[in-house]
C-alpha atoms as a PDB file:
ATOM      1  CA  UNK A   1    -159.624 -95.800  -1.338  1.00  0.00           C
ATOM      2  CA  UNK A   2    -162.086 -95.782  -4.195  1.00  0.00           C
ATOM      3  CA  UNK A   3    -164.678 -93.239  -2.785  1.00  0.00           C
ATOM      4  CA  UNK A   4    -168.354 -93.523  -3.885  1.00  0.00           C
ATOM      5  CA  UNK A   5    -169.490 -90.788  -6.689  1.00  0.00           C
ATOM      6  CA  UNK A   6    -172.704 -89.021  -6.725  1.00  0.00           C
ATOM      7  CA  UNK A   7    -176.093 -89.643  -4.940  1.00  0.00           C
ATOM      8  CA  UNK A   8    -178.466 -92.364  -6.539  1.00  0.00           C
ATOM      9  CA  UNK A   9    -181.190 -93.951  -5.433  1.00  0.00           C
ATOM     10  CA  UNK A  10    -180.722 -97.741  -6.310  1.00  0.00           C
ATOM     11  CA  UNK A  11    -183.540 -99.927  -7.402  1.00  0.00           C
ATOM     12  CA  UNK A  12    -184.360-103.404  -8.476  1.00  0.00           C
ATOM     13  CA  UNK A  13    -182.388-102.398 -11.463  1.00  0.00           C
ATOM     14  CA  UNK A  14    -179.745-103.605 -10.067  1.00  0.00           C
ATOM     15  CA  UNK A  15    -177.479-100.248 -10.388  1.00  0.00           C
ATOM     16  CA  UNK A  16    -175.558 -99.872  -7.312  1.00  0.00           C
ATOM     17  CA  UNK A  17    -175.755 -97.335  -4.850  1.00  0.00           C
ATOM     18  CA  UNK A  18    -173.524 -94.024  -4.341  1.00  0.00           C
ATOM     19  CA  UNK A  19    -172.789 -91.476  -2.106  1.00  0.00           C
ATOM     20  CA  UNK A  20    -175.009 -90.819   0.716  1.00  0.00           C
ATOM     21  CA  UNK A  21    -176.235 -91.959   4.711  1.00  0.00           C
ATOM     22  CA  UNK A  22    -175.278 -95.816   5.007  1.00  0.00           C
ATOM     23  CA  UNK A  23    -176.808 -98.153   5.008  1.00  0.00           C
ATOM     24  CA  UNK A  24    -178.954 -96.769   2.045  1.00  0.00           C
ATOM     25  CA  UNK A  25    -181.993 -97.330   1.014  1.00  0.00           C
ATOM     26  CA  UNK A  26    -183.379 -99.260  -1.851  1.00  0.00           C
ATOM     27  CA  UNK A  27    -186.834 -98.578  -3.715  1.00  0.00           C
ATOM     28  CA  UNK A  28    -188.989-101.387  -4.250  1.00  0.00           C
ATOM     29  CA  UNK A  29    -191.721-102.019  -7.274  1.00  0.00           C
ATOM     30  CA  UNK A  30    -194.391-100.933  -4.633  1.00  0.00           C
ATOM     31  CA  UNK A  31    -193.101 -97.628  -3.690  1.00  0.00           C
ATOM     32  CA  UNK A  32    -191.544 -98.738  -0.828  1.00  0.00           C
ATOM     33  CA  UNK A  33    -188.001 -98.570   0.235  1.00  0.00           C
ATOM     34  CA  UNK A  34    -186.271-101.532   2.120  1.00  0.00           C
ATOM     35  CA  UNK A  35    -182.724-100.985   4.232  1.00  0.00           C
ATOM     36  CA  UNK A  36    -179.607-102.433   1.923  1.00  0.00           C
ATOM     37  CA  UNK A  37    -178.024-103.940   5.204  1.00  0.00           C
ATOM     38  CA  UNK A  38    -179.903-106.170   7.432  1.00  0.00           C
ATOM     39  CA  UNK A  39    -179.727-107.546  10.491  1.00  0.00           C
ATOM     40  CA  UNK A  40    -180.697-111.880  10.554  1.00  0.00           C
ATOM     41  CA  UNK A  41    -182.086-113.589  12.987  1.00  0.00           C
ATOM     42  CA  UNK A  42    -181.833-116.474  10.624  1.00  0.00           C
ATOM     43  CA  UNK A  43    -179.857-119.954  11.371  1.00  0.00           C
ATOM     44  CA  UNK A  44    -177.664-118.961  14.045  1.00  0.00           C
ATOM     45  CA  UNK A  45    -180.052-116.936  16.021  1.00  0.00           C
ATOM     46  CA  UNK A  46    -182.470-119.583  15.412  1.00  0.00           C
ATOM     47  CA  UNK A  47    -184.399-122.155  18.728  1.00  0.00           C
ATOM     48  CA  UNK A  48    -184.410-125.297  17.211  1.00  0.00           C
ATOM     49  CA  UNK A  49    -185.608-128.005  18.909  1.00  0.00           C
ATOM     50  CA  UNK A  50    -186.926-128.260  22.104  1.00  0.00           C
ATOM     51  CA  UNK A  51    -185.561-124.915  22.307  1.00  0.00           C
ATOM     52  CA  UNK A  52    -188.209-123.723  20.487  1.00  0.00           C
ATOM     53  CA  UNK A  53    -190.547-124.227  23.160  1.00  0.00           C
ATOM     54  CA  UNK A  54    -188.101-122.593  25.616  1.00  0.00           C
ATOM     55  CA  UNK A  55    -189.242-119.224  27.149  1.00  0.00           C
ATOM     56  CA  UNK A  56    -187.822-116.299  25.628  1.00  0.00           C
ATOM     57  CA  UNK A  57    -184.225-116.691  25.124  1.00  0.00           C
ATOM     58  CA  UNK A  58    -182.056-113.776  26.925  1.00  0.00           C
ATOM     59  CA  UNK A  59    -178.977-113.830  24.476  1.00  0.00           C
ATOM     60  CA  UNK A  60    -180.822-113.686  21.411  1.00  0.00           C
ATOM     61  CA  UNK A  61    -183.125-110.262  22.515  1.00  0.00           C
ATOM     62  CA  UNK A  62    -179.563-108.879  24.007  1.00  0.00           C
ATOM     63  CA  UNK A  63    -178.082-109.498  20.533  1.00  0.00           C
ATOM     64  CA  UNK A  64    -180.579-108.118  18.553  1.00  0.00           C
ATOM     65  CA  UNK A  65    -181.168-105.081  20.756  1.00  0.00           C
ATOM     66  CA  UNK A  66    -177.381-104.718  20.287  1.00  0.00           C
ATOM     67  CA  UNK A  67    -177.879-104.253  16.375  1.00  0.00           C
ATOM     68  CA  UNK A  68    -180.343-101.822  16.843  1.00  0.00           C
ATOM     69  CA  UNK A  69    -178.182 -99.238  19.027  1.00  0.00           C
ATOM     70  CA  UNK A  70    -175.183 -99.885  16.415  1.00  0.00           C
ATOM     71  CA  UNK A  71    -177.698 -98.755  14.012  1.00  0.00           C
ATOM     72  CA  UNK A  72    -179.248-101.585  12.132  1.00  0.00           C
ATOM     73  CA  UNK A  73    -182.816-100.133  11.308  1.00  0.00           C
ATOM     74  CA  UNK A  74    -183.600-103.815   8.634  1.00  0.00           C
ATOM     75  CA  UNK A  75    -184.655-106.784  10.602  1.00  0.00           C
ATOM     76  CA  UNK A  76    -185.185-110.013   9.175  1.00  0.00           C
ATOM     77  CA  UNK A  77    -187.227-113.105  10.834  1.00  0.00           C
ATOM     78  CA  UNK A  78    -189.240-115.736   9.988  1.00  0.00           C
ATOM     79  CA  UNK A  79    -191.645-117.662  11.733  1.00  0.00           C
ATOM     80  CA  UNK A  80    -189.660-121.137  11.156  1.00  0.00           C
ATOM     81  CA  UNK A  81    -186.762-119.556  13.084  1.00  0.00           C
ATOM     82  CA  UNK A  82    -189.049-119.575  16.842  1.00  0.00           C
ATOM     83  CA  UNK A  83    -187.607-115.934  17.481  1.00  0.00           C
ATOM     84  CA  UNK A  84    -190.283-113.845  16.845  1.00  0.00           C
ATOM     85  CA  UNK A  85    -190.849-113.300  19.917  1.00  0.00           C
ATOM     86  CA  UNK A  86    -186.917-112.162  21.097  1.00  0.00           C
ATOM     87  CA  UNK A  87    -187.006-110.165  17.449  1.00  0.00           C
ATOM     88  CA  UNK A  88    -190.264-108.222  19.287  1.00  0.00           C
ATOM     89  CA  UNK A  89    -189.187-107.651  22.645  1.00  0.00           C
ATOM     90  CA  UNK A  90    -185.507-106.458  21.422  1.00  0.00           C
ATOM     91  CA  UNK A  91    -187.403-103.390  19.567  1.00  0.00           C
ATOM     92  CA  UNK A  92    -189.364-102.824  22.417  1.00  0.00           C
ATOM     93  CA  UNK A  93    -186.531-102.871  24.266  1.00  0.00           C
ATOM     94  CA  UNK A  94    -184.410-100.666  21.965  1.00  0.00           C
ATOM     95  CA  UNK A  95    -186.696 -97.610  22.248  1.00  0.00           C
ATOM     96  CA  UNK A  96    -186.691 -96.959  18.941  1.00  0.00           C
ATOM     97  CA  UNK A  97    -190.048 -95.294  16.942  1.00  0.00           C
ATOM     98  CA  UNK A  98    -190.966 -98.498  15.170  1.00  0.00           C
ATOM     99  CA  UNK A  99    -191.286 -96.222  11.977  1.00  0.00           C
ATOM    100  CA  UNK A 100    -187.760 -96.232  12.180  1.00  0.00           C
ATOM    101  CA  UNK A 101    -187.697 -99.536  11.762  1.00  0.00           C
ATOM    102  CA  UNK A 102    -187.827-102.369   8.395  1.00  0.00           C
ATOM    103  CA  UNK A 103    -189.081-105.591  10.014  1.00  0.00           C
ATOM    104  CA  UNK A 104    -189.416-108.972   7.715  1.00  0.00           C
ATOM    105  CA  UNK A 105    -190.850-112.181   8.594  1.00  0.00           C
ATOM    106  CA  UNK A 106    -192.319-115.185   6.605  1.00  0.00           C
ATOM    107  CA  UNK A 107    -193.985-117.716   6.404  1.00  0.00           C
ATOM    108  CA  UNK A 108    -193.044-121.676   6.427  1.00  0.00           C
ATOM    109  CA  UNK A 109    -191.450-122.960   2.901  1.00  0.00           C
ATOM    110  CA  UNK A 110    -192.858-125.949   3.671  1.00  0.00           C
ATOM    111  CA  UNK A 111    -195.856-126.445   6.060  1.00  0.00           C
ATOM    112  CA  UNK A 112    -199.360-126.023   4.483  1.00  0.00           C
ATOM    113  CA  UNK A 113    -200.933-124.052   6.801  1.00  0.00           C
ATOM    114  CA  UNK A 114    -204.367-121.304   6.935  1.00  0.00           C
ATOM    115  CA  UNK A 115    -201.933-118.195   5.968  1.00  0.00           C
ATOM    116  CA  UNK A 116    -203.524-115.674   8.095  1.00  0.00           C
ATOM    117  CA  UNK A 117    -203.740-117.343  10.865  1.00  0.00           C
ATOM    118  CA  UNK A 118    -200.129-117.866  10.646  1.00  0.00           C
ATOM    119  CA  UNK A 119    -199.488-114.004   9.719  1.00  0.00           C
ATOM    120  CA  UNK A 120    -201.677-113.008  12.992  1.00  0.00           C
ATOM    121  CA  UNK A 121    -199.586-115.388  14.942  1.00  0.00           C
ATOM    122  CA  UNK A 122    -197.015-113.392  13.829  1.00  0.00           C
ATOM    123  CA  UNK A 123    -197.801-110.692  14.541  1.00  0.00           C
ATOM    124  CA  UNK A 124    -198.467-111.598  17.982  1.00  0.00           C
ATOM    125  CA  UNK A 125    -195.300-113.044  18.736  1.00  0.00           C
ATOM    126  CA  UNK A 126    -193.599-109.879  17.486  1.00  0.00           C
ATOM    127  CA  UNK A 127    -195.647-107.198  19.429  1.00  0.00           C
ATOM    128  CA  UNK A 128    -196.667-105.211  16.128  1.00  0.00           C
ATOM    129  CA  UNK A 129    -199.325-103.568  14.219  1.00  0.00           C
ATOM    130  CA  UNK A 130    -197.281-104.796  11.082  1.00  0.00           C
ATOM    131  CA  UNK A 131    -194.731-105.847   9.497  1.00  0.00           C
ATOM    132  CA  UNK A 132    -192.801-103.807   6.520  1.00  0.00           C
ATOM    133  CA  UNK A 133    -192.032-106.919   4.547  1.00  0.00           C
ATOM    134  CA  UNK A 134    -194.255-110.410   5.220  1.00  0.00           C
ATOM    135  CA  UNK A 135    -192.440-113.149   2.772  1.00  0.00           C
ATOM    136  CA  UNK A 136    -193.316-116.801   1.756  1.00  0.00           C
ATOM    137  CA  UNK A 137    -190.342-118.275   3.100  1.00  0.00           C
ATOM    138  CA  UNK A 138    -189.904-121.090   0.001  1.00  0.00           C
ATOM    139  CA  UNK A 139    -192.278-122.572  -2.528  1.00  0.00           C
ATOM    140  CA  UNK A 140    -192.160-126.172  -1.579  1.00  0.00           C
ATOM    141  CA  UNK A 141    -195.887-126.695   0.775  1.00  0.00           C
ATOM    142  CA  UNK A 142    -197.436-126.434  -2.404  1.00  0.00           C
ATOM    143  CA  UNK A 143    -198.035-129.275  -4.621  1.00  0.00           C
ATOM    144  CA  UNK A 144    -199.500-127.213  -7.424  1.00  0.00           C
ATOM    145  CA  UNK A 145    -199.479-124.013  -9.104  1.00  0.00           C
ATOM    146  CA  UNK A 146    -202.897-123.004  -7.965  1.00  0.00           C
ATOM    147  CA  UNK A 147    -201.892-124.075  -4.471  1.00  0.00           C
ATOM    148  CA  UNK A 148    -198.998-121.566  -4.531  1.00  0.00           C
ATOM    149  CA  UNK A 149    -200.910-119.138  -6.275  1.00  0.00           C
ATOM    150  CA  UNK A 150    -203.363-119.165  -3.825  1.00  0.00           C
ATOM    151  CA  UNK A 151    -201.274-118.273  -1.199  1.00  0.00           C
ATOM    152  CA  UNK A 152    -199.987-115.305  -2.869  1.00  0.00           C
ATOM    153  CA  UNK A 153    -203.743-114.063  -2.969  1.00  0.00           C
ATOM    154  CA  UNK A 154    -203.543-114.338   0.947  1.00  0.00           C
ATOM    155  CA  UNK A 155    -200.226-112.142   0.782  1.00  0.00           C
ATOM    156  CA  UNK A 156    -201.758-109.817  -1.496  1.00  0.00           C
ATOM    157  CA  UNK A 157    -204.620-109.741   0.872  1.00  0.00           C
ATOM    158  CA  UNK A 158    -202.743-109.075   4.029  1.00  0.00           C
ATOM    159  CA  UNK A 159    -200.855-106.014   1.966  1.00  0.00           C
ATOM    160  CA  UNK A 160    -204.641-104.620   1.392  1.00  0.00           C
ATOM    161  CA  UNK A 161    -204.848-104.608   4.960  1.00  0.00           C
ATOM    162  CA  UNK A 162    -202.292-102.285   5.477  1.00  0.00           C
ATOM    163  CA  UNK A 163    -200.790-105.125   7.702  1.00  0.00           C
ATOM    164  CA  UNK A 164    -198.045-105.854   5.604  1.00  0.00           C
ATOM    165  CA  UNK A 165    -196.316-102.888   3.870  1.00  0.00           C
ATOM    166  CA  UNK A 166    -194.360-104.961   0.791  1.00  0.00           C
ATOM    167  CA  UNK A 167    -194.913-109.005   0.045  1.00  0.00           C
ATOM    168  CA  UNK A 168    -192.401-111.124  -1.504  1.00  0.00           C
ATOM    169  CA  UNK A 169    -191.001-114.124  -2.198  1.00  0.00           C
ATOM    170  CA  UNK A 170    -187.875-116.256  -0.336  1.00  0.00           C
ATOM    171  CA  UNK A 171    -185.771-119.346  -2.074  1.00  0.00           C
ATOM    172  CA  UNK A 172    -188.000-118.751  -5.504  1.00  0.00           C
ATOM    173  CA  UNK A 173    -186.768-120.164  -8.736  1.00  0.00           C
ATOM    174  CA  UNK A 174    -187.766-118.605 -12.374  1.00  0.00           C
ATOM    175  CA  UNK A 175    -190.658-121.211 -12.888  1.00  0.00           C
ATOM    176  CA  UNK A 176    -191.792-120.223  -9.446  1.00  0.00           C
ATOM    177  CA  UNK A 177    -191.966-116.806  -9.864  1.00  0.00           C
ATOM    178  CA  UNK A 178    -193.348-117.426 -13.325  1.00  0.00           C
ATOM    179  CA  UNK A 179    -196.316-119.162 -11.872  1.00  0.00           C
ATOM    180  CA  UNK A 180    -197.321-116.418  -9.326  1.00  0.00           C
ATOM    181  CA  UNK A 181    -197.405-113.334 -12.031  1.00  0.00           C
ATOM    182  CA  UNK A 182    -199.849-115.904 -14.213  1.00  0.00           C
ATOM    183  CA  UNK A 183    -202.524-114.770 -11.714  1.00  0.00           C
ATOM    184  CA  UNK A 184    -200.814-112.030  -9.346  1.00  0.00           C
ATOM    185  CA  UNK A 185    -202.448-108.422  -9.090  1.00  0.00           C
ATOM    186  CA  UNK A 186    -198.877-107.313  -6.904  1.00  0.00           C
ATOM    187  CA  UNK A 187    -195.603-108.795  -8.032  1.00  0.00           C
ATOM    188  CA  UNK A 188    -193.824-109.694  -5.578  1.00  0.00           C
ATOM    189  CA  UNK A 189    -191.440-106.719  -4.207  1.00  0.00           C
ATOM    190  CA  UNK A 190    -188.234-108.960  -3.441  1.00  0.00           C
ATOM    191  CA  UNK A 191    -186.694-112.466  -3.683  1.00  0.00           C
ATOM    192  CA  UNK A 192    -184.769-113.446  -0.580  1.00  0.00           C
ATOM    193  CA  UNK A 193    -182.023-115.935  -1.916  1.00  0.00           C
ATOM    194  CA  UNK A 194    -178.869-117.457  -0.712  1.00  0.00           C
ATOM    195  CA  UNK A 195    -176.528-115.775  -2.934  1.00  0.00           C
ATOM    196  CA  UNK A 196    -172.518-115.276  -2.941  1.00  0.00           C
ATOM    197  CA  UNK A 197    -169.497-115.940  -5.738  1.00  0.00           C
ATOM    198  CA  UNK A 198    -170.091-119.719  -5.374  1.00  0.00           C
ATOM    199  CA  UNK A 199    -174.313-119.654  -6.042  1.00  0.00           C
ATOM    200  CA  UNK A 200    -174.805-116.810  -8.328  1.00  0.00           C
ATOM    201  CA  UNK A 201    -178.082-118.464  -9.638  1.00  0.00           C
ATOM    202  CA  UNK A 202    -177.221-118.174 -13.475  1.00  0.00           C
ATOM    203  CA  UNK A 203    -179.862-116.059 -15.293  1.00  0.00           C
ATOM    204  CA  UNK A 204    -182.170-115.687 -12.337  1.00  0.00           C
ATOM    205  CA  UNK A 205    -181.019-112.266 -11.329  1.00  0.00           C
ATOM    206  CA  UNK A 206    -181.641-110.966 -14.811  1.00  0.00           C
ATOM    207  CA  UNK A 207    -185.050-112.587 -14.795  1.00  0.00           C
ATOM    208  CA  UNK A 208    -185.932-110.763 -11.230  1.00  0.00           C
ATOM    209  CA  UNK A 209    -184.366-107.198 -12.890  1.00  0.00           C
ATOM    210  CA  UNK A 210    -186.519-107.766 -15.836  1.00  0.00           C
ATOM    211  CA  UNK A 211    -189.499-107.847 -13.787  1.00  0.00           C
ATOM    212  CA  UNK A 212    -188.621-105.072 -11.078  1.00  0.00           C
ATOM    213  CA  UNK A 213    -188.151-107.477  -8.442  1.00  0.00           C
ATOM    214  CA  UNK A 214    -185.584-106.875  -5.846  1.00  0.00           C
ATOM    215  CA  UNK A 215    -183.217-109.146  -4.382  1.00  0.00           C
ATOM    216  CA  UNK A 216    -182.060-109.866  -0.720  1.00  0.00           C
ATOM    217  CA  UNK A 217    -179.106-112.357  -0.256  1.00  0.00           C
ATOM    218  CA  UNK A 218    -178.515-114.264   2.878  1.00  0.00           C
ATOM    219  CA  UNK A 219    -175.274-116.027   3.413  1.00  0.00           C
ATOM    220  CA  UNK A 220    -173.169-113.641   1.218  1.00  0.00           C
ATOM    221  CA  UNK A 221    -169.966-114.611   3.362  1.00  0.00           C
ATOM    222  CA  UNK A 222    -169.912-118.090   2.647  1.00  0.00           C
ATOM    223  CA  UNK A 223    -166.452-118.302   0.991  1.00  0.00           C
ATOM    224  CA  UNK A 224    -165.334-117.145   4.348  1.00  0.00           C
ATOM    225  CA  UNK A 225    -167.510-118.875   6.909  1.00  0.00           C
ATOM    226  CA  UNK A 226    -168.777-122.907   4.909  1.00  0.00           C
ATOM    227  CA  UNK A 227    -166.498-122.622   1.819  1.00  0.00           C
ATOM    228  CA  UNK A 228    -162.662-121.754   2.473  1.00  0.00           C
ATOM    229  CA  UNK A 229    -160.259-122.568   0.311  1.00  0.00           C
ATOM    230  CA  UNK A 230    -161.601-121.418  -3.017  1.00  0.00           C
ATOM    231  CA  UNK A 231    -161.182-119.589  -6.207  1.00  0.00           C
ATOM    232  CA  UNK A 232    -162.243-115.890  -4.893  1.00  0.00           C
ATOM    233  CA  UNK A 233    -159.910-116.140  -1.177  1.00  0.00           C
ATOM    234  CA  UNK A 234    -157.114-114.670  -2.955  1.00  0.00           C
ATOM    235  CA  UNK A 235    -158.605-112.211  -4.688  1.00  0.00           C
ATOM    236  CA  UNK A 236    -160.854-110.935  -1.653  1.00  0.00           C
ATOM    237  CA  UNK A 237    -157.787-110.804   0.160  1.00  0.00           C
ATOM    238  CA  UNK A 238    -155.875-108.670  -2.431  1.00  0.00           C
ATOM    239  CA  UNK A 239    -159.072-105.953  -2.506  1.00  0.00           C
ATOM    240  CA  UNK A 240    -159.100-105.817   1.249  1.00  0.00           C
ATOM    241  CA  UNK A 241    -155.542-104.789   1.300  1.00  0.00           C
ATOM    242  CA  UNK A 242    -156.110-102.453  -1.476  1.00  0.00           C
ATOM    243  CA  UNK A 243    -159.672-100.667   0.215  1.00  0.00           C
ATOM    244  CA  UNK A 244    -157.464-100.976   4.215  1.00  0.00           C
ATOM    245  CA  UNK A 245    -160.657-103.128   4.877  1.00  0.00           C
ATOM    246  CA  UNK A 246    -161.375-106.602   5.519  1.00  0.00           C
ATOM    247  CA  UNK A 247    -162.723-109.547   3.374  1.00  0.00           C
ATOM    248  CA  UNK A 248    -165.826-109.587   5.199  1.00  0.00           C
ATOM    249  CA  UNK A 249    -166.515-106.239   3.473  1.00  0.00           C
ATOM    250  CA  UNK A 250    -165.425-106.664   0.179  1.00  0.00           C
ATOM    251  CA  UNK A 251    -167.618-109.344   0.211  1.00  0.00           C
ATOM    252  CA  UNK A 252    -170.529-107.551   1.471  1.00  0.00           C
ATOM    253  CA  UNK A 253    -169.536-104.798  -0.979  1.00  0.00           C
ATOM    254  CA  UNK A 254    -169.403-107.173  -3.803  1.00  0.00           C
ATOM    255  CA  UNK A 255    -173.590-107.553  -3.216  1.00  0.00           C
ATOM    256  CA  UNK A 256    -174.323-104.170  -2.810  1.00  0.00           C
ATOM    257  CA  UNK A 257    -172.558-103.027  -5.762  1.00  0.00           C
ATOM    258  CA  UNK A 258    -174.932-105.413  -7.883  1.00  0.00           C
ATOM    259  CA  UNK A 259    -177.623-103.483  -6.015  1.00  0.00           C
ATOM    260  CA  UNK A 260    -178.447-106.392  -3.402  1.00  0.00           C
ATOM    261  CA  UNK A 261    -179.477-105.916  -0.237  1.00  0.00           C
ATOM    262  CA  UNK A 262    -177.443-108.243   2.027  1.00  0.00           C
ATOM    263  CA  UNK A 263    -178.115-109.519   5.495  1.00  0.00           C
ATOM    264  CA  UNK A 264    -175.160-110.421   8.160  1.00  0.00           C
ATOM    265  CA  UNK A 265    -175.873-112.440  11.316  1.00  0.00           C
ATOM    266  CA  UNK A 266    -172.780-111.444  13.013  1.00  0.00           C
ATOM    267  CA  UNK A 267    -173.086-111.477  17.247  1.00  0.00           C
ATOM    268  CA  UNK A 268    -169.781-109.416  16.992  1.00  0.00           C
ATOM    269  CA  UNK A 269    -170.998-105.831  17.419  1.00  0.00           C
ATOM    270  CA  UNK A 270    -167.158-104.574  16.505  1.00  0.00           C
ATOM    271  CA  UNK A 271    -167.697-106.509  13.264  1.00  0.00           C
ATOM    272  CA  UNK A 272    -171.505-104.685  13.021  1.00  0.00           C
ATOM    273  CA  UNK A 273    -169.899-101.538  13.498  1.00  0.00           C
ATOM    274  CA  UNK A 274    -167.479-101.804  10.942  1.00  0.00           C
ATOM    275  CA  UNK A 275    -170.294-103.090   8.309  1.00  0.00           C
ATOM    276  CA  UNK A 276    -171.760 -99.522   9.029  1.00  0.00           C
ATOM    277  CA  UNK A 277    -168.168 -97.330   9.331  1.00  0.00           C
ATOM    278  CA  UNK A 278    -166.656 -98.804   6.350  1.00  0.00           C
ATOM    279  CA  UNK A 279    -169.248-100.094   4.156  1.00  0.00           C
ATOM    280  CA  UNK A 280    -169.655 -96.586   2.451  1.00  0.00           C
ATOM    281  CA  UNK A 281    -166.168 -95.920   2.587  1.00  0.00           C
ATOM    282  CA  UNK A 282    -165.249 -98.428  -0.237  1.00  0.00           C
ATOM    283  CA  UNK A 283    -166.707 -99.100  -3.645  1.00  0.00           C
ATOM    284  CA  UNK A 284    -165.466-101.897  -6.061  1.00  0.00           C
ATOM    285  CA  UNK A 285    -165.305-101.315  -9.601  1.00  0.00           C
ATOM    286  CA  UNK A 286    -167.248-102.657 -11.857  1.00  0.00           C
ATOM    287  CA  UNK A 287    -164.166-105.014 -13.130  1.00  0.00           C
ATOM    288  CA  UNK A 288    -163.602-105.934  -9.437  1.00  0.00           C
ATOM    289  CA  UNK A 289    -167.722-107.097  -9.335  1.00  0.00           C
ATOM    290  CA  UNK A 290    -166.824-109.007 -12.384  1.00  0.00           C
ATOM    291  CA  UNK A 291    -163.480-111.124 -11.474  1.00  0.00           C
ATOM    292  CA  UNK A 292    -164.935-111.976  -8.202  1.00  0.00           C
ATOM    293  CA  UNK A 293    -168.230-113.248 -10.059  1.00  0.00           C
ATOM    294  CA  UNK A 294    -165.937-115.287 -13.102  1.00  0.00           C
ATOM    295  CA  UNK A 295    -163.489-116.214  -9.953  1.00  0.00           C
ATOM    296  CA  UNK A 296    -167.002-117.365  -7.935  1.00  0.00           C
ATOM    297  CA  UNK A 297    -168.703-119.361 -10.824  1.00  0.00           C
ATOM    298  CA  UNK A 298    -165.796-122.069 -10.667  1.00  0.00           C
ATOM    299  CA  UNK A 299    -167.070-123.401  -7.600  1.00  0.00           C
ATOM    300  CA  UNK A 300    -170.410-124.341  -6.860  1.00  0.00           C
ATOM    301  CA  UNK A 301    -171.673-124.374  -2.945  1.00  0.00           C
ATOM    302  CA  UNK A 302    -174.999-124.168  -1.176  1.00  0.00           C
ATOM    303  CA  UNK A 303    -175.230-123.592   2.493  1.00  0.00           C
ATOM    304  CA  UNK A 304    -178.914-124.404   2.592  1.00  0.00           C
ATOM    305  CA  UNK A 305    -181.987-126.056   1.545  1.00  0.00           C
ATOM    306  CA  UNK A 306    -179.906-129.028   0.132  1.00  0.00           C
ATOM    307  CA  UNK A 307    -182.539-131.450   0.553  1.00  0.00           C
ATOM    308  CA  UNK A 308    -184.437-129.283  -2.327  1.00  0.00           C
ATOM    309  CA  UNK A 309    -181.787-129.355  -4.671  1.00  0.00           C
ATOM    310  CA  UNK A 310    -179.117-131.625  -6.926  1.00  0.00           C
ATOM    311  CA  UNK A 311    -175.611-131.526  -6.200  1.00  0.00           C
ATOM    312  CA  UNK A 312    -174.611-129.515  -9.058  1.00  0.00           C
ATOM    313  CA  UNK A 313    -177.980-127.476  -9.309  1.00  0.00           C
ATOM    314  CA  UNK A 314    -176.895-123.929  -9.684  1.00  0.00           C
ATOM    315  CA  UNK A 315    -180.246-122.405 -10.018  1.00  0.00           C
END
């Protein structure tokens, strides 16, 4: 096995991390440092429905408690996914010191709505003071850049208040981040964005290294989960066998070597303990990071938000 070289403390930069406690820690714009593995509660922990009015849902607090103990210490939410709620009473139930602890949520992509009551709701739901990183979930409820701007204030306002450690963006283009630094006094800290080998986002990871912002990626194991049968299976395959890992990781790897953070939903706490044992146990070179990405960019996939974007809309 390749092992991992000598300590460094990645960044938006986009340098990827070395040697040292797993998962590690990346340092945001702000100051702040965010967990490079995460924990979702995203899509398949989600209550859709008339779930969603449901009282608290068992599994999905049993699940997340589960991550914690394994040693998950990043937890992402959002508001749109109705699980704020299980997300809050799994860390009460996990008895760990909540400064232990990176909790995200956002805010609805799509819903115009008074942005602090929705943060206060929240906050509620989850049982906390605050959150480490409060995010707007996508840029569509706006219908203008001053609109969108304007919400950013109310982020920016919510950090002030110590309520909300980092702010940041999820599902932002270029032009969208473009029109929140035309008026923003905090850049955002992070863009969360589906990204794997088949929705690399051309030039937009360049754009958000350029202008210190970090980047989260959701999804990362499409090719293996909504997308089988394409360019990078073989050669995913071939690096597993080399590293005496499996796909899943070298996948997972392939993000964090770009200096991504990268969230899994898995339910399978084998799987989550593996993420944890073996992560730091293999590194892919720099080559590797590069066929996979050439291998990736023949095939073009989203998982979601298709109703936002073209068929062959790579961005």
């Amino acid at each position: 096995m390749d092992s991992i070289g000598s300590t460094f403390q990645p960044d938006a930069s986009g340098t990827p991390p070395k040697q040292g406690p797993f998962p590690p820690n990346l340092k945001l714009n702000d100051g702040n440092e965010i967990p490079l593995l995460a924990y979702g509660l995203g899509t398949a922990r989600g209550k859709w429905g008339d779930a969603a009015q449901a009282p608290l849902d068992d599994e999905i607090i049993e699940l997340t408690k589960m991550a914690i103990q394994v040693g998950y210490r990043h937890l992402d939410g959002a508001e749109v996914y109705n699980n704020e709620e299980e997300l809050g009473a799994a860390i009460e139930a996990s008895k760990i010191p909540r400064e232990q602890l990176f909790v995200t949520t956002k805010i609805s992509a799509t819903e115009k709505k008074s942005t602090q009551e929705a943060f206060s709701l929240s906050l509620k739901k989850l049982g906390l003071d605050y959150v480490d990183l409060y995010l707007l979930h996508g840029p569509w409820f706006a219908d203008s850049e001053a609109e969108l701007q304007q919400r950013w204030a109310d982020l920016e306002a919510i950090k002030a208040s110590g309520r909300a450690k980092s702010i940041g963006v999820s599902n932002f283009l270029q032009e969208h981040i473009e029109t929140l630094l035309k008026t923003a006094k905090v850049p955002p800290a992070i863009n969360q964005i589906e990204f794997h080998p088949y929705l690399q986002h051309g030039g937009l990871l360049d754009f958000l290294r350029k202008n210190n912002i970090a980047v989260s990626c959701y999804a990362p194991l499409t090719p293996l989960t909504n997308a089988k049968g394409g360019p990078v299976d073989a050669v995913w395959k071939q690096l597993a066998e080399k590293y005496g890992t499996s796909e899943s990781e070298i996948g997972l790897r392939w993000c964090v070597d770009q200096g991504l953070a990268v969230i899994t939903t898995s339910s399978k706490k084998e799987r989550l303990e593996r993420y944890i044992s073996e992560l730091p146990l293999i590194k892919l070179t720099p080559q590797e990071v590069a066929d996979i990405s050439e291998l990736g960019n023949q095939k073009h996939f989203r998982t979601f938000w298709n109703d936002k974007f073209g068929a062959d809309d790579r961005r």
